[in-house]
Protein backbone atom coordinates (compact mmCIF):
# COMPACT_ATOMS: atom_id res chain seq x y z
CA UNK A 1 2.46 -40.57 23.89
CA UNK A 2 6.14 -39.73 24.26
CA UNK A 3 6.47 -38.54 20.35
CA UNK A 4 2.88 -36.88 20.46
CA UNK A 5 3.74 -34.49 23.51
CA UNK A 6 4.23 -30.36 24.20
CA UNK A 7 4.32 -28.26 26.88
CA UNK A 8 4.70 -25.48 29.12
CA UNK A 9 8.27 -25.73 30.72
CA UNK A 10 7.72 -23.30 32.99
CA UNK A 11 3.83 -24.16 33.92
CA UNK A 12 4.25 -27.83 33.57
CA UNK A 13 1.22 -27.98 31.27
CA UNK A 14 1.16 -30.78 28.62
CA UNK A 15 -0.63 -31.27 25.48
CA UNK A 16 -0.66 -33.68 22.91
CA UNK A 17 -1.33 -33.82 19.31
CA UNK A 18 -3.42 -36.97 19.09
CA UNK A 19 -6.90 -36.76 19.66
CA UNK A 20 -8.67 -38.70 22.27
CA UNK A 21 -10.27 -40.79 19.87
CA UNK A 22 -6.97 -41.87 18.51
CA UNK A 23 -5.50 -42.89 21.68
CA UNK A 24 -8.35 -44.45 22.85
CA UNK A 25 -8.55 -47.07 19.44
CA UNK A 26 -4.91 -47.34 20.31
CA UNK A 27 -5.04 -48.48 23.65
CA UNK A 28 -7.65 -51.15 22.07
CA UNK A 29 -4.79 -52.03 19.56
CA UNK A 30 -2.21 -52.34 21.50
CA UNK A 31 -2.90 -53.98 24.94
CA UNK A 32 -6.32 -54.72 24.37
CA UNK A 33 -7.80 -52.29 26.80
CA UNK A 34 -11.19 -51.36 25.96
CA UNK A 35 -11.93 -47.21 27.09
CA UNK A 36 -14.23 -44.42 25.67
CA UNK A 37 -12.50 -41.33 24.20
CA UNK A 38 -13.92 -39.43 27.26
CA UNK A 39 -11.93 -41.71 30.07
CA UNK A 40 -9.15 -41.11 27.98
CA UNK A 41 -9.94 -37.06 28.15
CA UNK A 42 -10.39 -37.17 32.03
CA UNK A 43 -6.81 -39.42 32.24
CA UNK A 44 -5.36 -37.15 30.10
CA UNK A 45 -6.08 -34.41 32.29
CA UNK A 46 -5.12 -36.48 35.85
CA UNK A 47 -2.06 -36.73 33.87
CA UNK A 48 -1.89 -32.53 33.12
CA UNK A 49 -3.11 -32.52 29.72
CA UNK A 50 -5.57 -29.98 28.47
CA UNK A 51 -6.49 -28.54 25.13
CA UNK A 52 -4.33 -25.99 24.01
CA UNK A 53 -4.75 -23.60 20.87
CA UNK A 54 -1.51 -21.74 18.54
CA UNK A 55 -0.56 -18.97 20.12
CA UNK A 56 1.82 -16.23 17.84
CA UNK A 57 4.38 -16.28 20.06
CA UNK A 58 7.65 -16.60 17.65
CA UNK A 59 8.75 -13.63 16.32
CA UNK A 60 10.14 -13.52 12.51
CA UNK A 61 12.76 -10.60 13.64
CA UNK A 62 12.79 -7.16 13.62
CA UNK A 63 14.36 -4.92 10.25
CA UNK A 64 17.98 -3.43 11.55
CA UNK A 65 16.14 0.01 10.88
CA UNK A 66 12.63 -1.07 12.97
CA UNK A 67 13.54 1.42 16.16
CA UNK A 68 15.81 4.26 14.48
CA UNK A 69 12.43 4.38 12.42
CA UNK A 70 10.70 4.26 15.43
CA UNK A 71 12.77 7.57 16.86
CA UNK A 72 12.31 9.06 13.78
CA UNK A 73 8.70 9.67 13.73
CA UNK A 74 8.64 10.48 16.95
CA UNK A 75 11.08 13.27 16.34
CA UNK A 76 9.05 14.73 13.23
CA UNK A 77 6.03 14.60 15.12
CA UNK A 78 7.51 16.89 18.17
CA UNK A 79 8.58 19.04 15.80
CA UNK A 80 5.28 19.45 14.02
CA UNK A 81 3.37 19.50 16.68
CA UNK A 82 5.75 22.14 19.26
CA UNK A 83 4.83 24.50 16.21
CA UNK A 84 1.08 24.02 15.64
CA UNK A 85 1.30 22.22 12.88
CA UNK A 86 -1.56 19.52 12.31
CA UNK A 87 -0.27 15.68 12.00
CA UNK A 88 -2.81 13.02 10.80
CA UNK A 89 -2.76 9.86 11.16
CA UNK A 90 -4.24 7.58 7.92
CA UNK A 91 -4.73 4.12 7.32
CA UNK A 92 -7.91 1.86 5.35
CA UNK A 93 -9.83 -0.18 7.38
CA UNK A 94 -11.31 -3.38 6.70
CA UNK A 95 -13.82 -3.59 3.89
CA UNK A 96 -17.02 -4.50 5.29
CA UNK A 97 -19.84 -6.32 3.10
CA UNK A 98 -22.74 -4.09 2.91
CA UNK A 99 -26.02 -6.05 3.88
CA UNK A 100 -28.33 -7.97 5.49
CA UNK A 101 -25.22 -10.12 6.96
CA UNK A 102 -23.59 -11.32 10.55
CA UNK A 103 -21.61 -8.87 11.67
CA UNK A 104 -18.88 -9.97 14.18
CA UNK A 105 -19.31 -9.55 18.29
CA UNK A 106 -22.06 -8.81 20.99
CA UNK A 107 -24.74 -6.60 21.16
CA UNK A 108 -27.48 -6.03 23.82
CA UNK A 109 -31.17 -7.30 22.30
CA UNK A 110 -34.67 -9.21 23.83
CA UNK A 111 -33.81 -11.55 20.97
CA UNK A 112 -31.31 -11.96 18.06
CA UNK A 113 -31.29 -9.78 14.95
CA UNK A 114 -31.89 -12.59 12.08
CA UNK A 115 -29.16 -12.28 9.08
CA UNK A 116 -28.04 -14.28 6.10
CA UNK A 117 -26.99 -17.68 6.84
CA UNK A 118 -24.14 -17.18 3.86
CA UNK A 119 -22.14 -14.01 3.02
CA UNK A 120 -22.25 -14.59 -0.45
CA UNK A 121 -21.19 -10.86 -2.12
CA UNK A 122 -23.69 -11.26 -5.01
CA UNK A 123 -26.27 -10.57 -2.27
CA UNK A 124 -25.47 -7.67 -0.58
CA UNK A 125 -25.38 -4.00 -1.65
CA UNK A 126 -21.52 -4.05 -2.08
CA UNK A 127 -18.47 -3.44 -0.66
CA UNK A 128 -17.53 -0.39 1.91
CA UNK A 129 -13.76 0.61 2.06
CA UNK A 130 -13.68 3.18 4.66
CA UNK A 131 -10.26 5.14 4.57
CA UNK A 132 -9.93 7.23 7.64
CA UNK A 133 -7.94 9.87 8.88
CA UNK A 134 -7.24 10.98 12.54
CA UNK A 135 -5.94 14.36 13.33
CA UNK A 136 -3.68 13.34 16.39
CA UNK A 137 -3.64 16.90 18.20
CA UNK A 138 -7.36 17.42 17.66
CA UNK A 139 -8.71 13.89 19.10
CA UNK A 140 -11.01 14.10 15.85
CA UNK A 141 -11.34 11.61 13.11
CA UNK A 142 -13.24 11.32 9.74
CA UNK A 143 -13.55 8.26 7.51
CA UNK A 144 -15.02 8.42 3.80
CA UNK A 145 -16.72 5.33 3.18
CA UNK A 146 -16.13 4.37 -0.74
CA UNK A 147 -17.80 2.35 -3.02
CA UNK A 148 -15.53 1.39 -5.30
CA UNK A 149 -11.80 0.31 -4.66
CA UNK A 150 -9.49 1.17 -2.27
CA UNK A 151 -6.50 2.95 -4.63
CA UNK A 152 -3.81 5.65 -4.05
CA UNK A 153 -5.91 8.09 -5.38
CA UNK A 154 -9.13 7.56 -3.53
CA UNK A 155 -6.70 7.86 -0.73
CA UNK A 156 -5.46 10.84 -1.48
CA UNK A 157 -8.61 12.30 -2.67
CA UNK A 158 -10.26 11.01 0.89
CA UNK A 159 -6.94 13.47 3.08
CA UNK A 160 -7.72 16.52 0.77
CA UNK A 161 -11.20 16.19 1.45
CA UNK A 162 -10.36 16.50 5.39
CA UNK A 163 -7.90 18.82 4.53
CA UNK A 164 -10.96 20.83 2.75
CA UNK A 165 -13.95 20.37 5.17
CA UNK A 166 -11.65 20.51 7.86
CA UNK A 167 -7.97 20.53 8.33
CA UNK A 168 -7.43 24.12 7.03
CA UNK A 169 -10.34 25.54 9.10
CA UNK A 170 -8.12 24.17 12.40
CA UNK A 171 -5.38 24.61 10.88
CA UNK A 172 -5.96 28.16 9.57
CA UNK A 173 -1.81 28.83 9.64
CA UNK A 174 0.04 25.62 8.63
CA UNK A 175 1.47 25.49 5.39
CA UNK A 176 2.98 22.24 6.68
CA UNK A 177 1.38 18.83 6.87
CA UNK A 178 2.45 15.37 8.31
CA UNK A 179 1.08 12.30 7.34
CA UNK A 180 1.75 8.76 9.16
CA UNK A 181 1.27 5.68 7.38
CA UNK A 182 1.25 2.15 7.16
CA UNK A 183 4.09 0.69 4.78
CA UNK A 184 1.75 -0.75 2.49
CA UNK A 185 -1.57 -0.62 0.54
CA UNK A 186 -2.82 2.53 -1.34
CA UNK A 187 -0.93 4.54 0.81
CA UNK A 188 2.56 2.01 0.71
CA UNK A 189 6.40 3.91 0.49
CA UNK A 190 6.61 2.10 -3.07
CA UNK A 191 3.08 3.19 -4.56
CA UNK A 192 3.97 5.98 -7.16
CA UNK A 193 0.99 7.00 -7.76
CA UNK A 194 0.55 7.75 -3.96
CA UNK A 195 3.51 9.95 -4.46
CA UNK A 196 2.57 11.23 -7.38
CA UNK A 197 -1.08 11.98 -6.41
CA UNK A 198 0.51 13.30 -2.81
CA UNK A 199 2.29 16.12 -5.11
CA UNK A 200 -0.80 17.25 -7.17
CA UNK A 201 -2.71 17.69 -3.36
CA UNK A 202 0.25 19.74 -2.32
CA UNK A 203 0.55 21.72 -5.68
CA UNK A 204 -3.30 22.91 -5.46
CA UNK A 205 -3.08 23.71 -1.72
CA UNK A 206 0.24 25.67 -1.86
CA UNK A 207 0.87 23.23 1.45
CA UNK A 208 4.32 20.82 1.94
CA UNK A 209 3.31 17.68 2.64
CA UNK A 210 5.27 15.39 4.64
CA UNK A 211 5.13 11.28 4.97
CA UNK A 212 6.09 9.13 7.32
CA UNK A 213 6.17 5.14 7.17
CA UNK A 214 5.93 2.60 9.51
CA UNK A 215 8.27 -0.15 9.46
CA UNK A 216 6.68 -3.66 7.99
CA UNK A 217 5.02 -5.14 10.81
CA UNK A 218 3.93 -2.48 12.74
CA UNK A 219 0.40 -1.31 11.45
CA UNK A 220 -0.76 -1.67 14.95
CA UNK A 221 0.97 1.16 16.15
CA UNK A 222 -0.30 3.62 14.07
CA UNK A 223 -2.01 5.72 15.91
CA UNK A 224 -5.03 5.76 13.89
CA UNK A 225 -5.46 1.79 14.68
CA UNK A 226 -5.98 1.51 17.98
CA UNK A 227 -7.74 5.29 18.69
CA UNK A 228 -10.04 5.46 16.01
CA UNK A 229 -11.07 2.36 14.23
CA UNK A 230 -10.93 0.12 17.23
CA UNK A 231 -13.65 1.97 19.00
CA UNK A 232 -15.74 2.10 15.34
CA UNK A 233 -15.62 -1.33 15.60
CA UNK A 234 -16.65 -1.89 18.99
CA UNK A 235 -19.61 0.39 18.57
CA UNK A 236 -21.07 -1.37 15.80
CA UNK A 237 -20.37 -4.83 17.05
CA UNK A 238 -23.14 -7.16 16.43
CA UNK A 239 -25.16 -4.90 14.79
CA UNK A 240 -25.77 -5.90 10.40
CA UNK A 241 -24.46 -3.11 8.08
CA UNK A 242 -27.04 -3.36 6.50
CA UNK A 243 -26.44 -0.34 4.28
CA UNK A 244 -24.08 2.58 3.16
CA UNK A 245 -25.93 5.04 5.09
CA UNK A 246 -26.13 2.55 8.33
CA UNK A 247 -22.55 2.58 8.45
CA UNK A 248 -22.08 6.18 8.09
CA UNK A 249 -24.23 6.70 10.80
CA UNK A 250 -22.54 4.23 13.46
CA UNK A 251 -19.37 5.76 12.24
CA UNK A 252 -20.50 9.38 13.19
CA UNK A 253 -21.98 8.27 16.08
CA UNK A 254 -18.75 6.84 17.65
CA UNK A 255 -17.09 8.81 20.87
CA UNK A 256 -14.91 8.18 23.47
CA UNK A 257 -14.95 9.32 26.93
CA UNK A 258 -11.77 11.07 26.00
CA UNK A 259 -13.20 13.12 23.80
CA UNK A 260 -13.05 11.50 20.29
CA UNK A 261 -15.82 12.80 17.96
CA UNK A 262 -15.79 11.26 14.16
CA UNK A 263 -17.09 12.33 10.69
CA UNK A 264 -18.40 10.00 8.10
CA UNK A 265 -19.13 10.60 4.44
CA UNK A 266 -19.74 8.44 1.49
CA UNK A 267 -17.65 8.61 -1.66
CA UNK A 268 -19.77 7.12 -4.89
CA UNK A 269 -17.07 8.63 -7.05
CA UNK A 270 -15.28 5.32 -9.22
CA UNK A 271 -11.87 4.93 -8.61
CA UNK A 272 -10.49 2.95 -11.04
CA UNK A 273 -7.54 -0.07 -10.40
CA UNK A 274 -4.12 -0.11 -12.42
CA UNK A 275 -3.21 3.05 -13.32
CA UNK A 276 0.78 3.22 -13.72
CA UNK A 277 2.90 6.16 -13.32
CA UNK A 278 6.00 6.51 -15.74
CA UNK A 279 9.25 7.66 -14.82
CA UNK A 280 9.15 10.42 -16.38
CA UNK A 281 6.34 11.56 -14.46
CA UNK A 282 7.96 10.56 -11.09
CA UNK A 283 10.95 12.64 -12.51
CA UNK A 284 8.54 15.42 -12.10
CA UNK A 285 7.69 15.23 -8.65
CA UNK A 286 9.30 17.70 -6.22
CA UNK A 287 10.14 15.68 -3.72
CA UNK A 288 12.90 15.79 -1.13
CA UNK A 289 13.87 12.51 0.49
CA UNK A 290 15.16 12.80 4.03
CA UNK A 291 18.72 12.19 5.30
CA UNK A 292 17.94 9.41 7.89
CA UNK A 293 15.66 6.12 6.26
CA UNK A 294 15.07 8.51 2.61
CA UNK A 295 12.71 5.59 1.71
CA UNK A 296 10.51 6.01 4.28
CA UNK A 297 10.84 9.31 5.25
CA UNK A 298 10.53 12.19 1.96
CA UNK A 299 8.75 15.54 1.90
CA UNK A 300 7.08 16.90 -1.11
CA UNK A 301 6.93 21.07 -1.82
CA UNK A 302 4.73 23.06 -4.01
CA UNK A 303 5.95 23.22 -7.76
């Protein structure tokens, strides 16, 4: 057992990597002593054993510009938000299968709601990508729920649709917008048609449009993460989404006692995959990167 141990140093908890079958058939093997696996399991825990699972605990490091990043949306968003100015925060959430299928967690019923015994795609209705957007000052969020594929242009088409139904109604002044994102996906620092699509949204709106990243790693603390979609997901826990207009409802339906109210829509429009931006378009682009972290940190203005 020496070789086959772990443990908690500071608890004194032990666990070992062999099962109890194992040890048991090697008892038998080696001194002849004849046990069940389930002795073996009560020993083992005489002994301080128990079953332990992984636990992401070891950190892979932080970038050398993680916290001046950090301090550097924090500034932007005081200053947007000392002058009125709205800041959203954006982000895609995970594509759900649309259907008759087992949807993950709890949900209070006489009996269980039957599903699919296999999430096979072919048999569902398709595939929702719902790309939301949460206006940080307002406590409001919407989400448009597409149908297609989750691309830098559906993602841009999805803020000037809140920036259409609703940003510049609460916003009836600003001619300044900040966005926070993620680091990745349709809406990553490197995505040029993000950038370039960003520019054609602030070019028809006469608005100057300013992004902020978050460093790799740190999706979670977008705000968007943890005040809008978590509490989407916990409202429709358990419950099959079993179609488009399903989860448009449970997404409008969602609310907080803090005051969070949410807006769903459903985007049928085709967004298609692959489409490359040349350099002489991104040439084009009037965009001003910033002084501190340029690459995550850039402002577009109207051409």
């Amino acid at each position: 057992m020496e070789h086959e141990t772990a443990g908690d140093p500071i608890t004194g908890l032990k666990w070992t990597r062999r099962t109890t079958e194992k040890i048991a058939r090697e008892l038998a093997h080696l001194g002849g002593i004849e046990v069940s696996a389930n002795t073996v399991g009560r020993i083992l825990k005489e002994l301080g054993y128990s079953l332990r699972v992984n636990h992401k605990k070891i950190s892979s490091g932080t970038g050398p510009d993680r916290d001046a990043q950090f301090k550097q949306i924090c500034a932007i968003r005081d200053r947007f938000s000392r002058r009125g100015l709205p800041v959203i925060s954006v982000d895609t959430k995970k594509k759900e299968l649309v259907g008759n299928f087992k949807n993950p967690g709890a949900a209070w019923n006489k009996q269980a709601v039957a599903v699919k015994d296999h999430d096979f795609r072919s048999q569902g209705l398709g595939l929702a990508v719902p790309y939301g957007i949460y206006d940080i000052q307002a406590n409001r969020g919407s989400v448009f729920v597409g149908t297609s594929h989750d691309t830098p242009q559906f993602a841009v088409s999805s803020i000037e649709k809140w920036w259409r139904y609703d940003g510049r109604r609460r916003y009836t002044k600003a001619n300044e917008l900040l966005i926070l994102a993620d680091c990745g996906g349709s809406n990553g620092y490197r995505c040029r048609a993000w950038k370039h699509q960003l520019q054609q949204f602030s070019n028809r709106h006469r608005i100057k449009v300013t992004v902020s990243h978050y460093p790799p790693g740190t999706s979670k603390w977008n705000p968007i993460e943890h005040r809008l979609f978590s509490e989407i997901s916990k409202h429709w826990a358990g419950r099959p989404l079993d179609s488009f207009t399903t989860i448009q409802n449970y997404i409008r339906t969602t609310s907080t006692t803090t005051g969070l109210s949410v807006k769903a829509y459903i985007d049928s429009k085709i967004y298609p995959k692959g489409i490359k931006i040349n350099v002489q378009k991104m040439n084009q682009l009037n965009i001003k990167k910033h002084d501190a972290l340029p690459n995550w940190n850039y402002t577009f203005t109207p051409s």
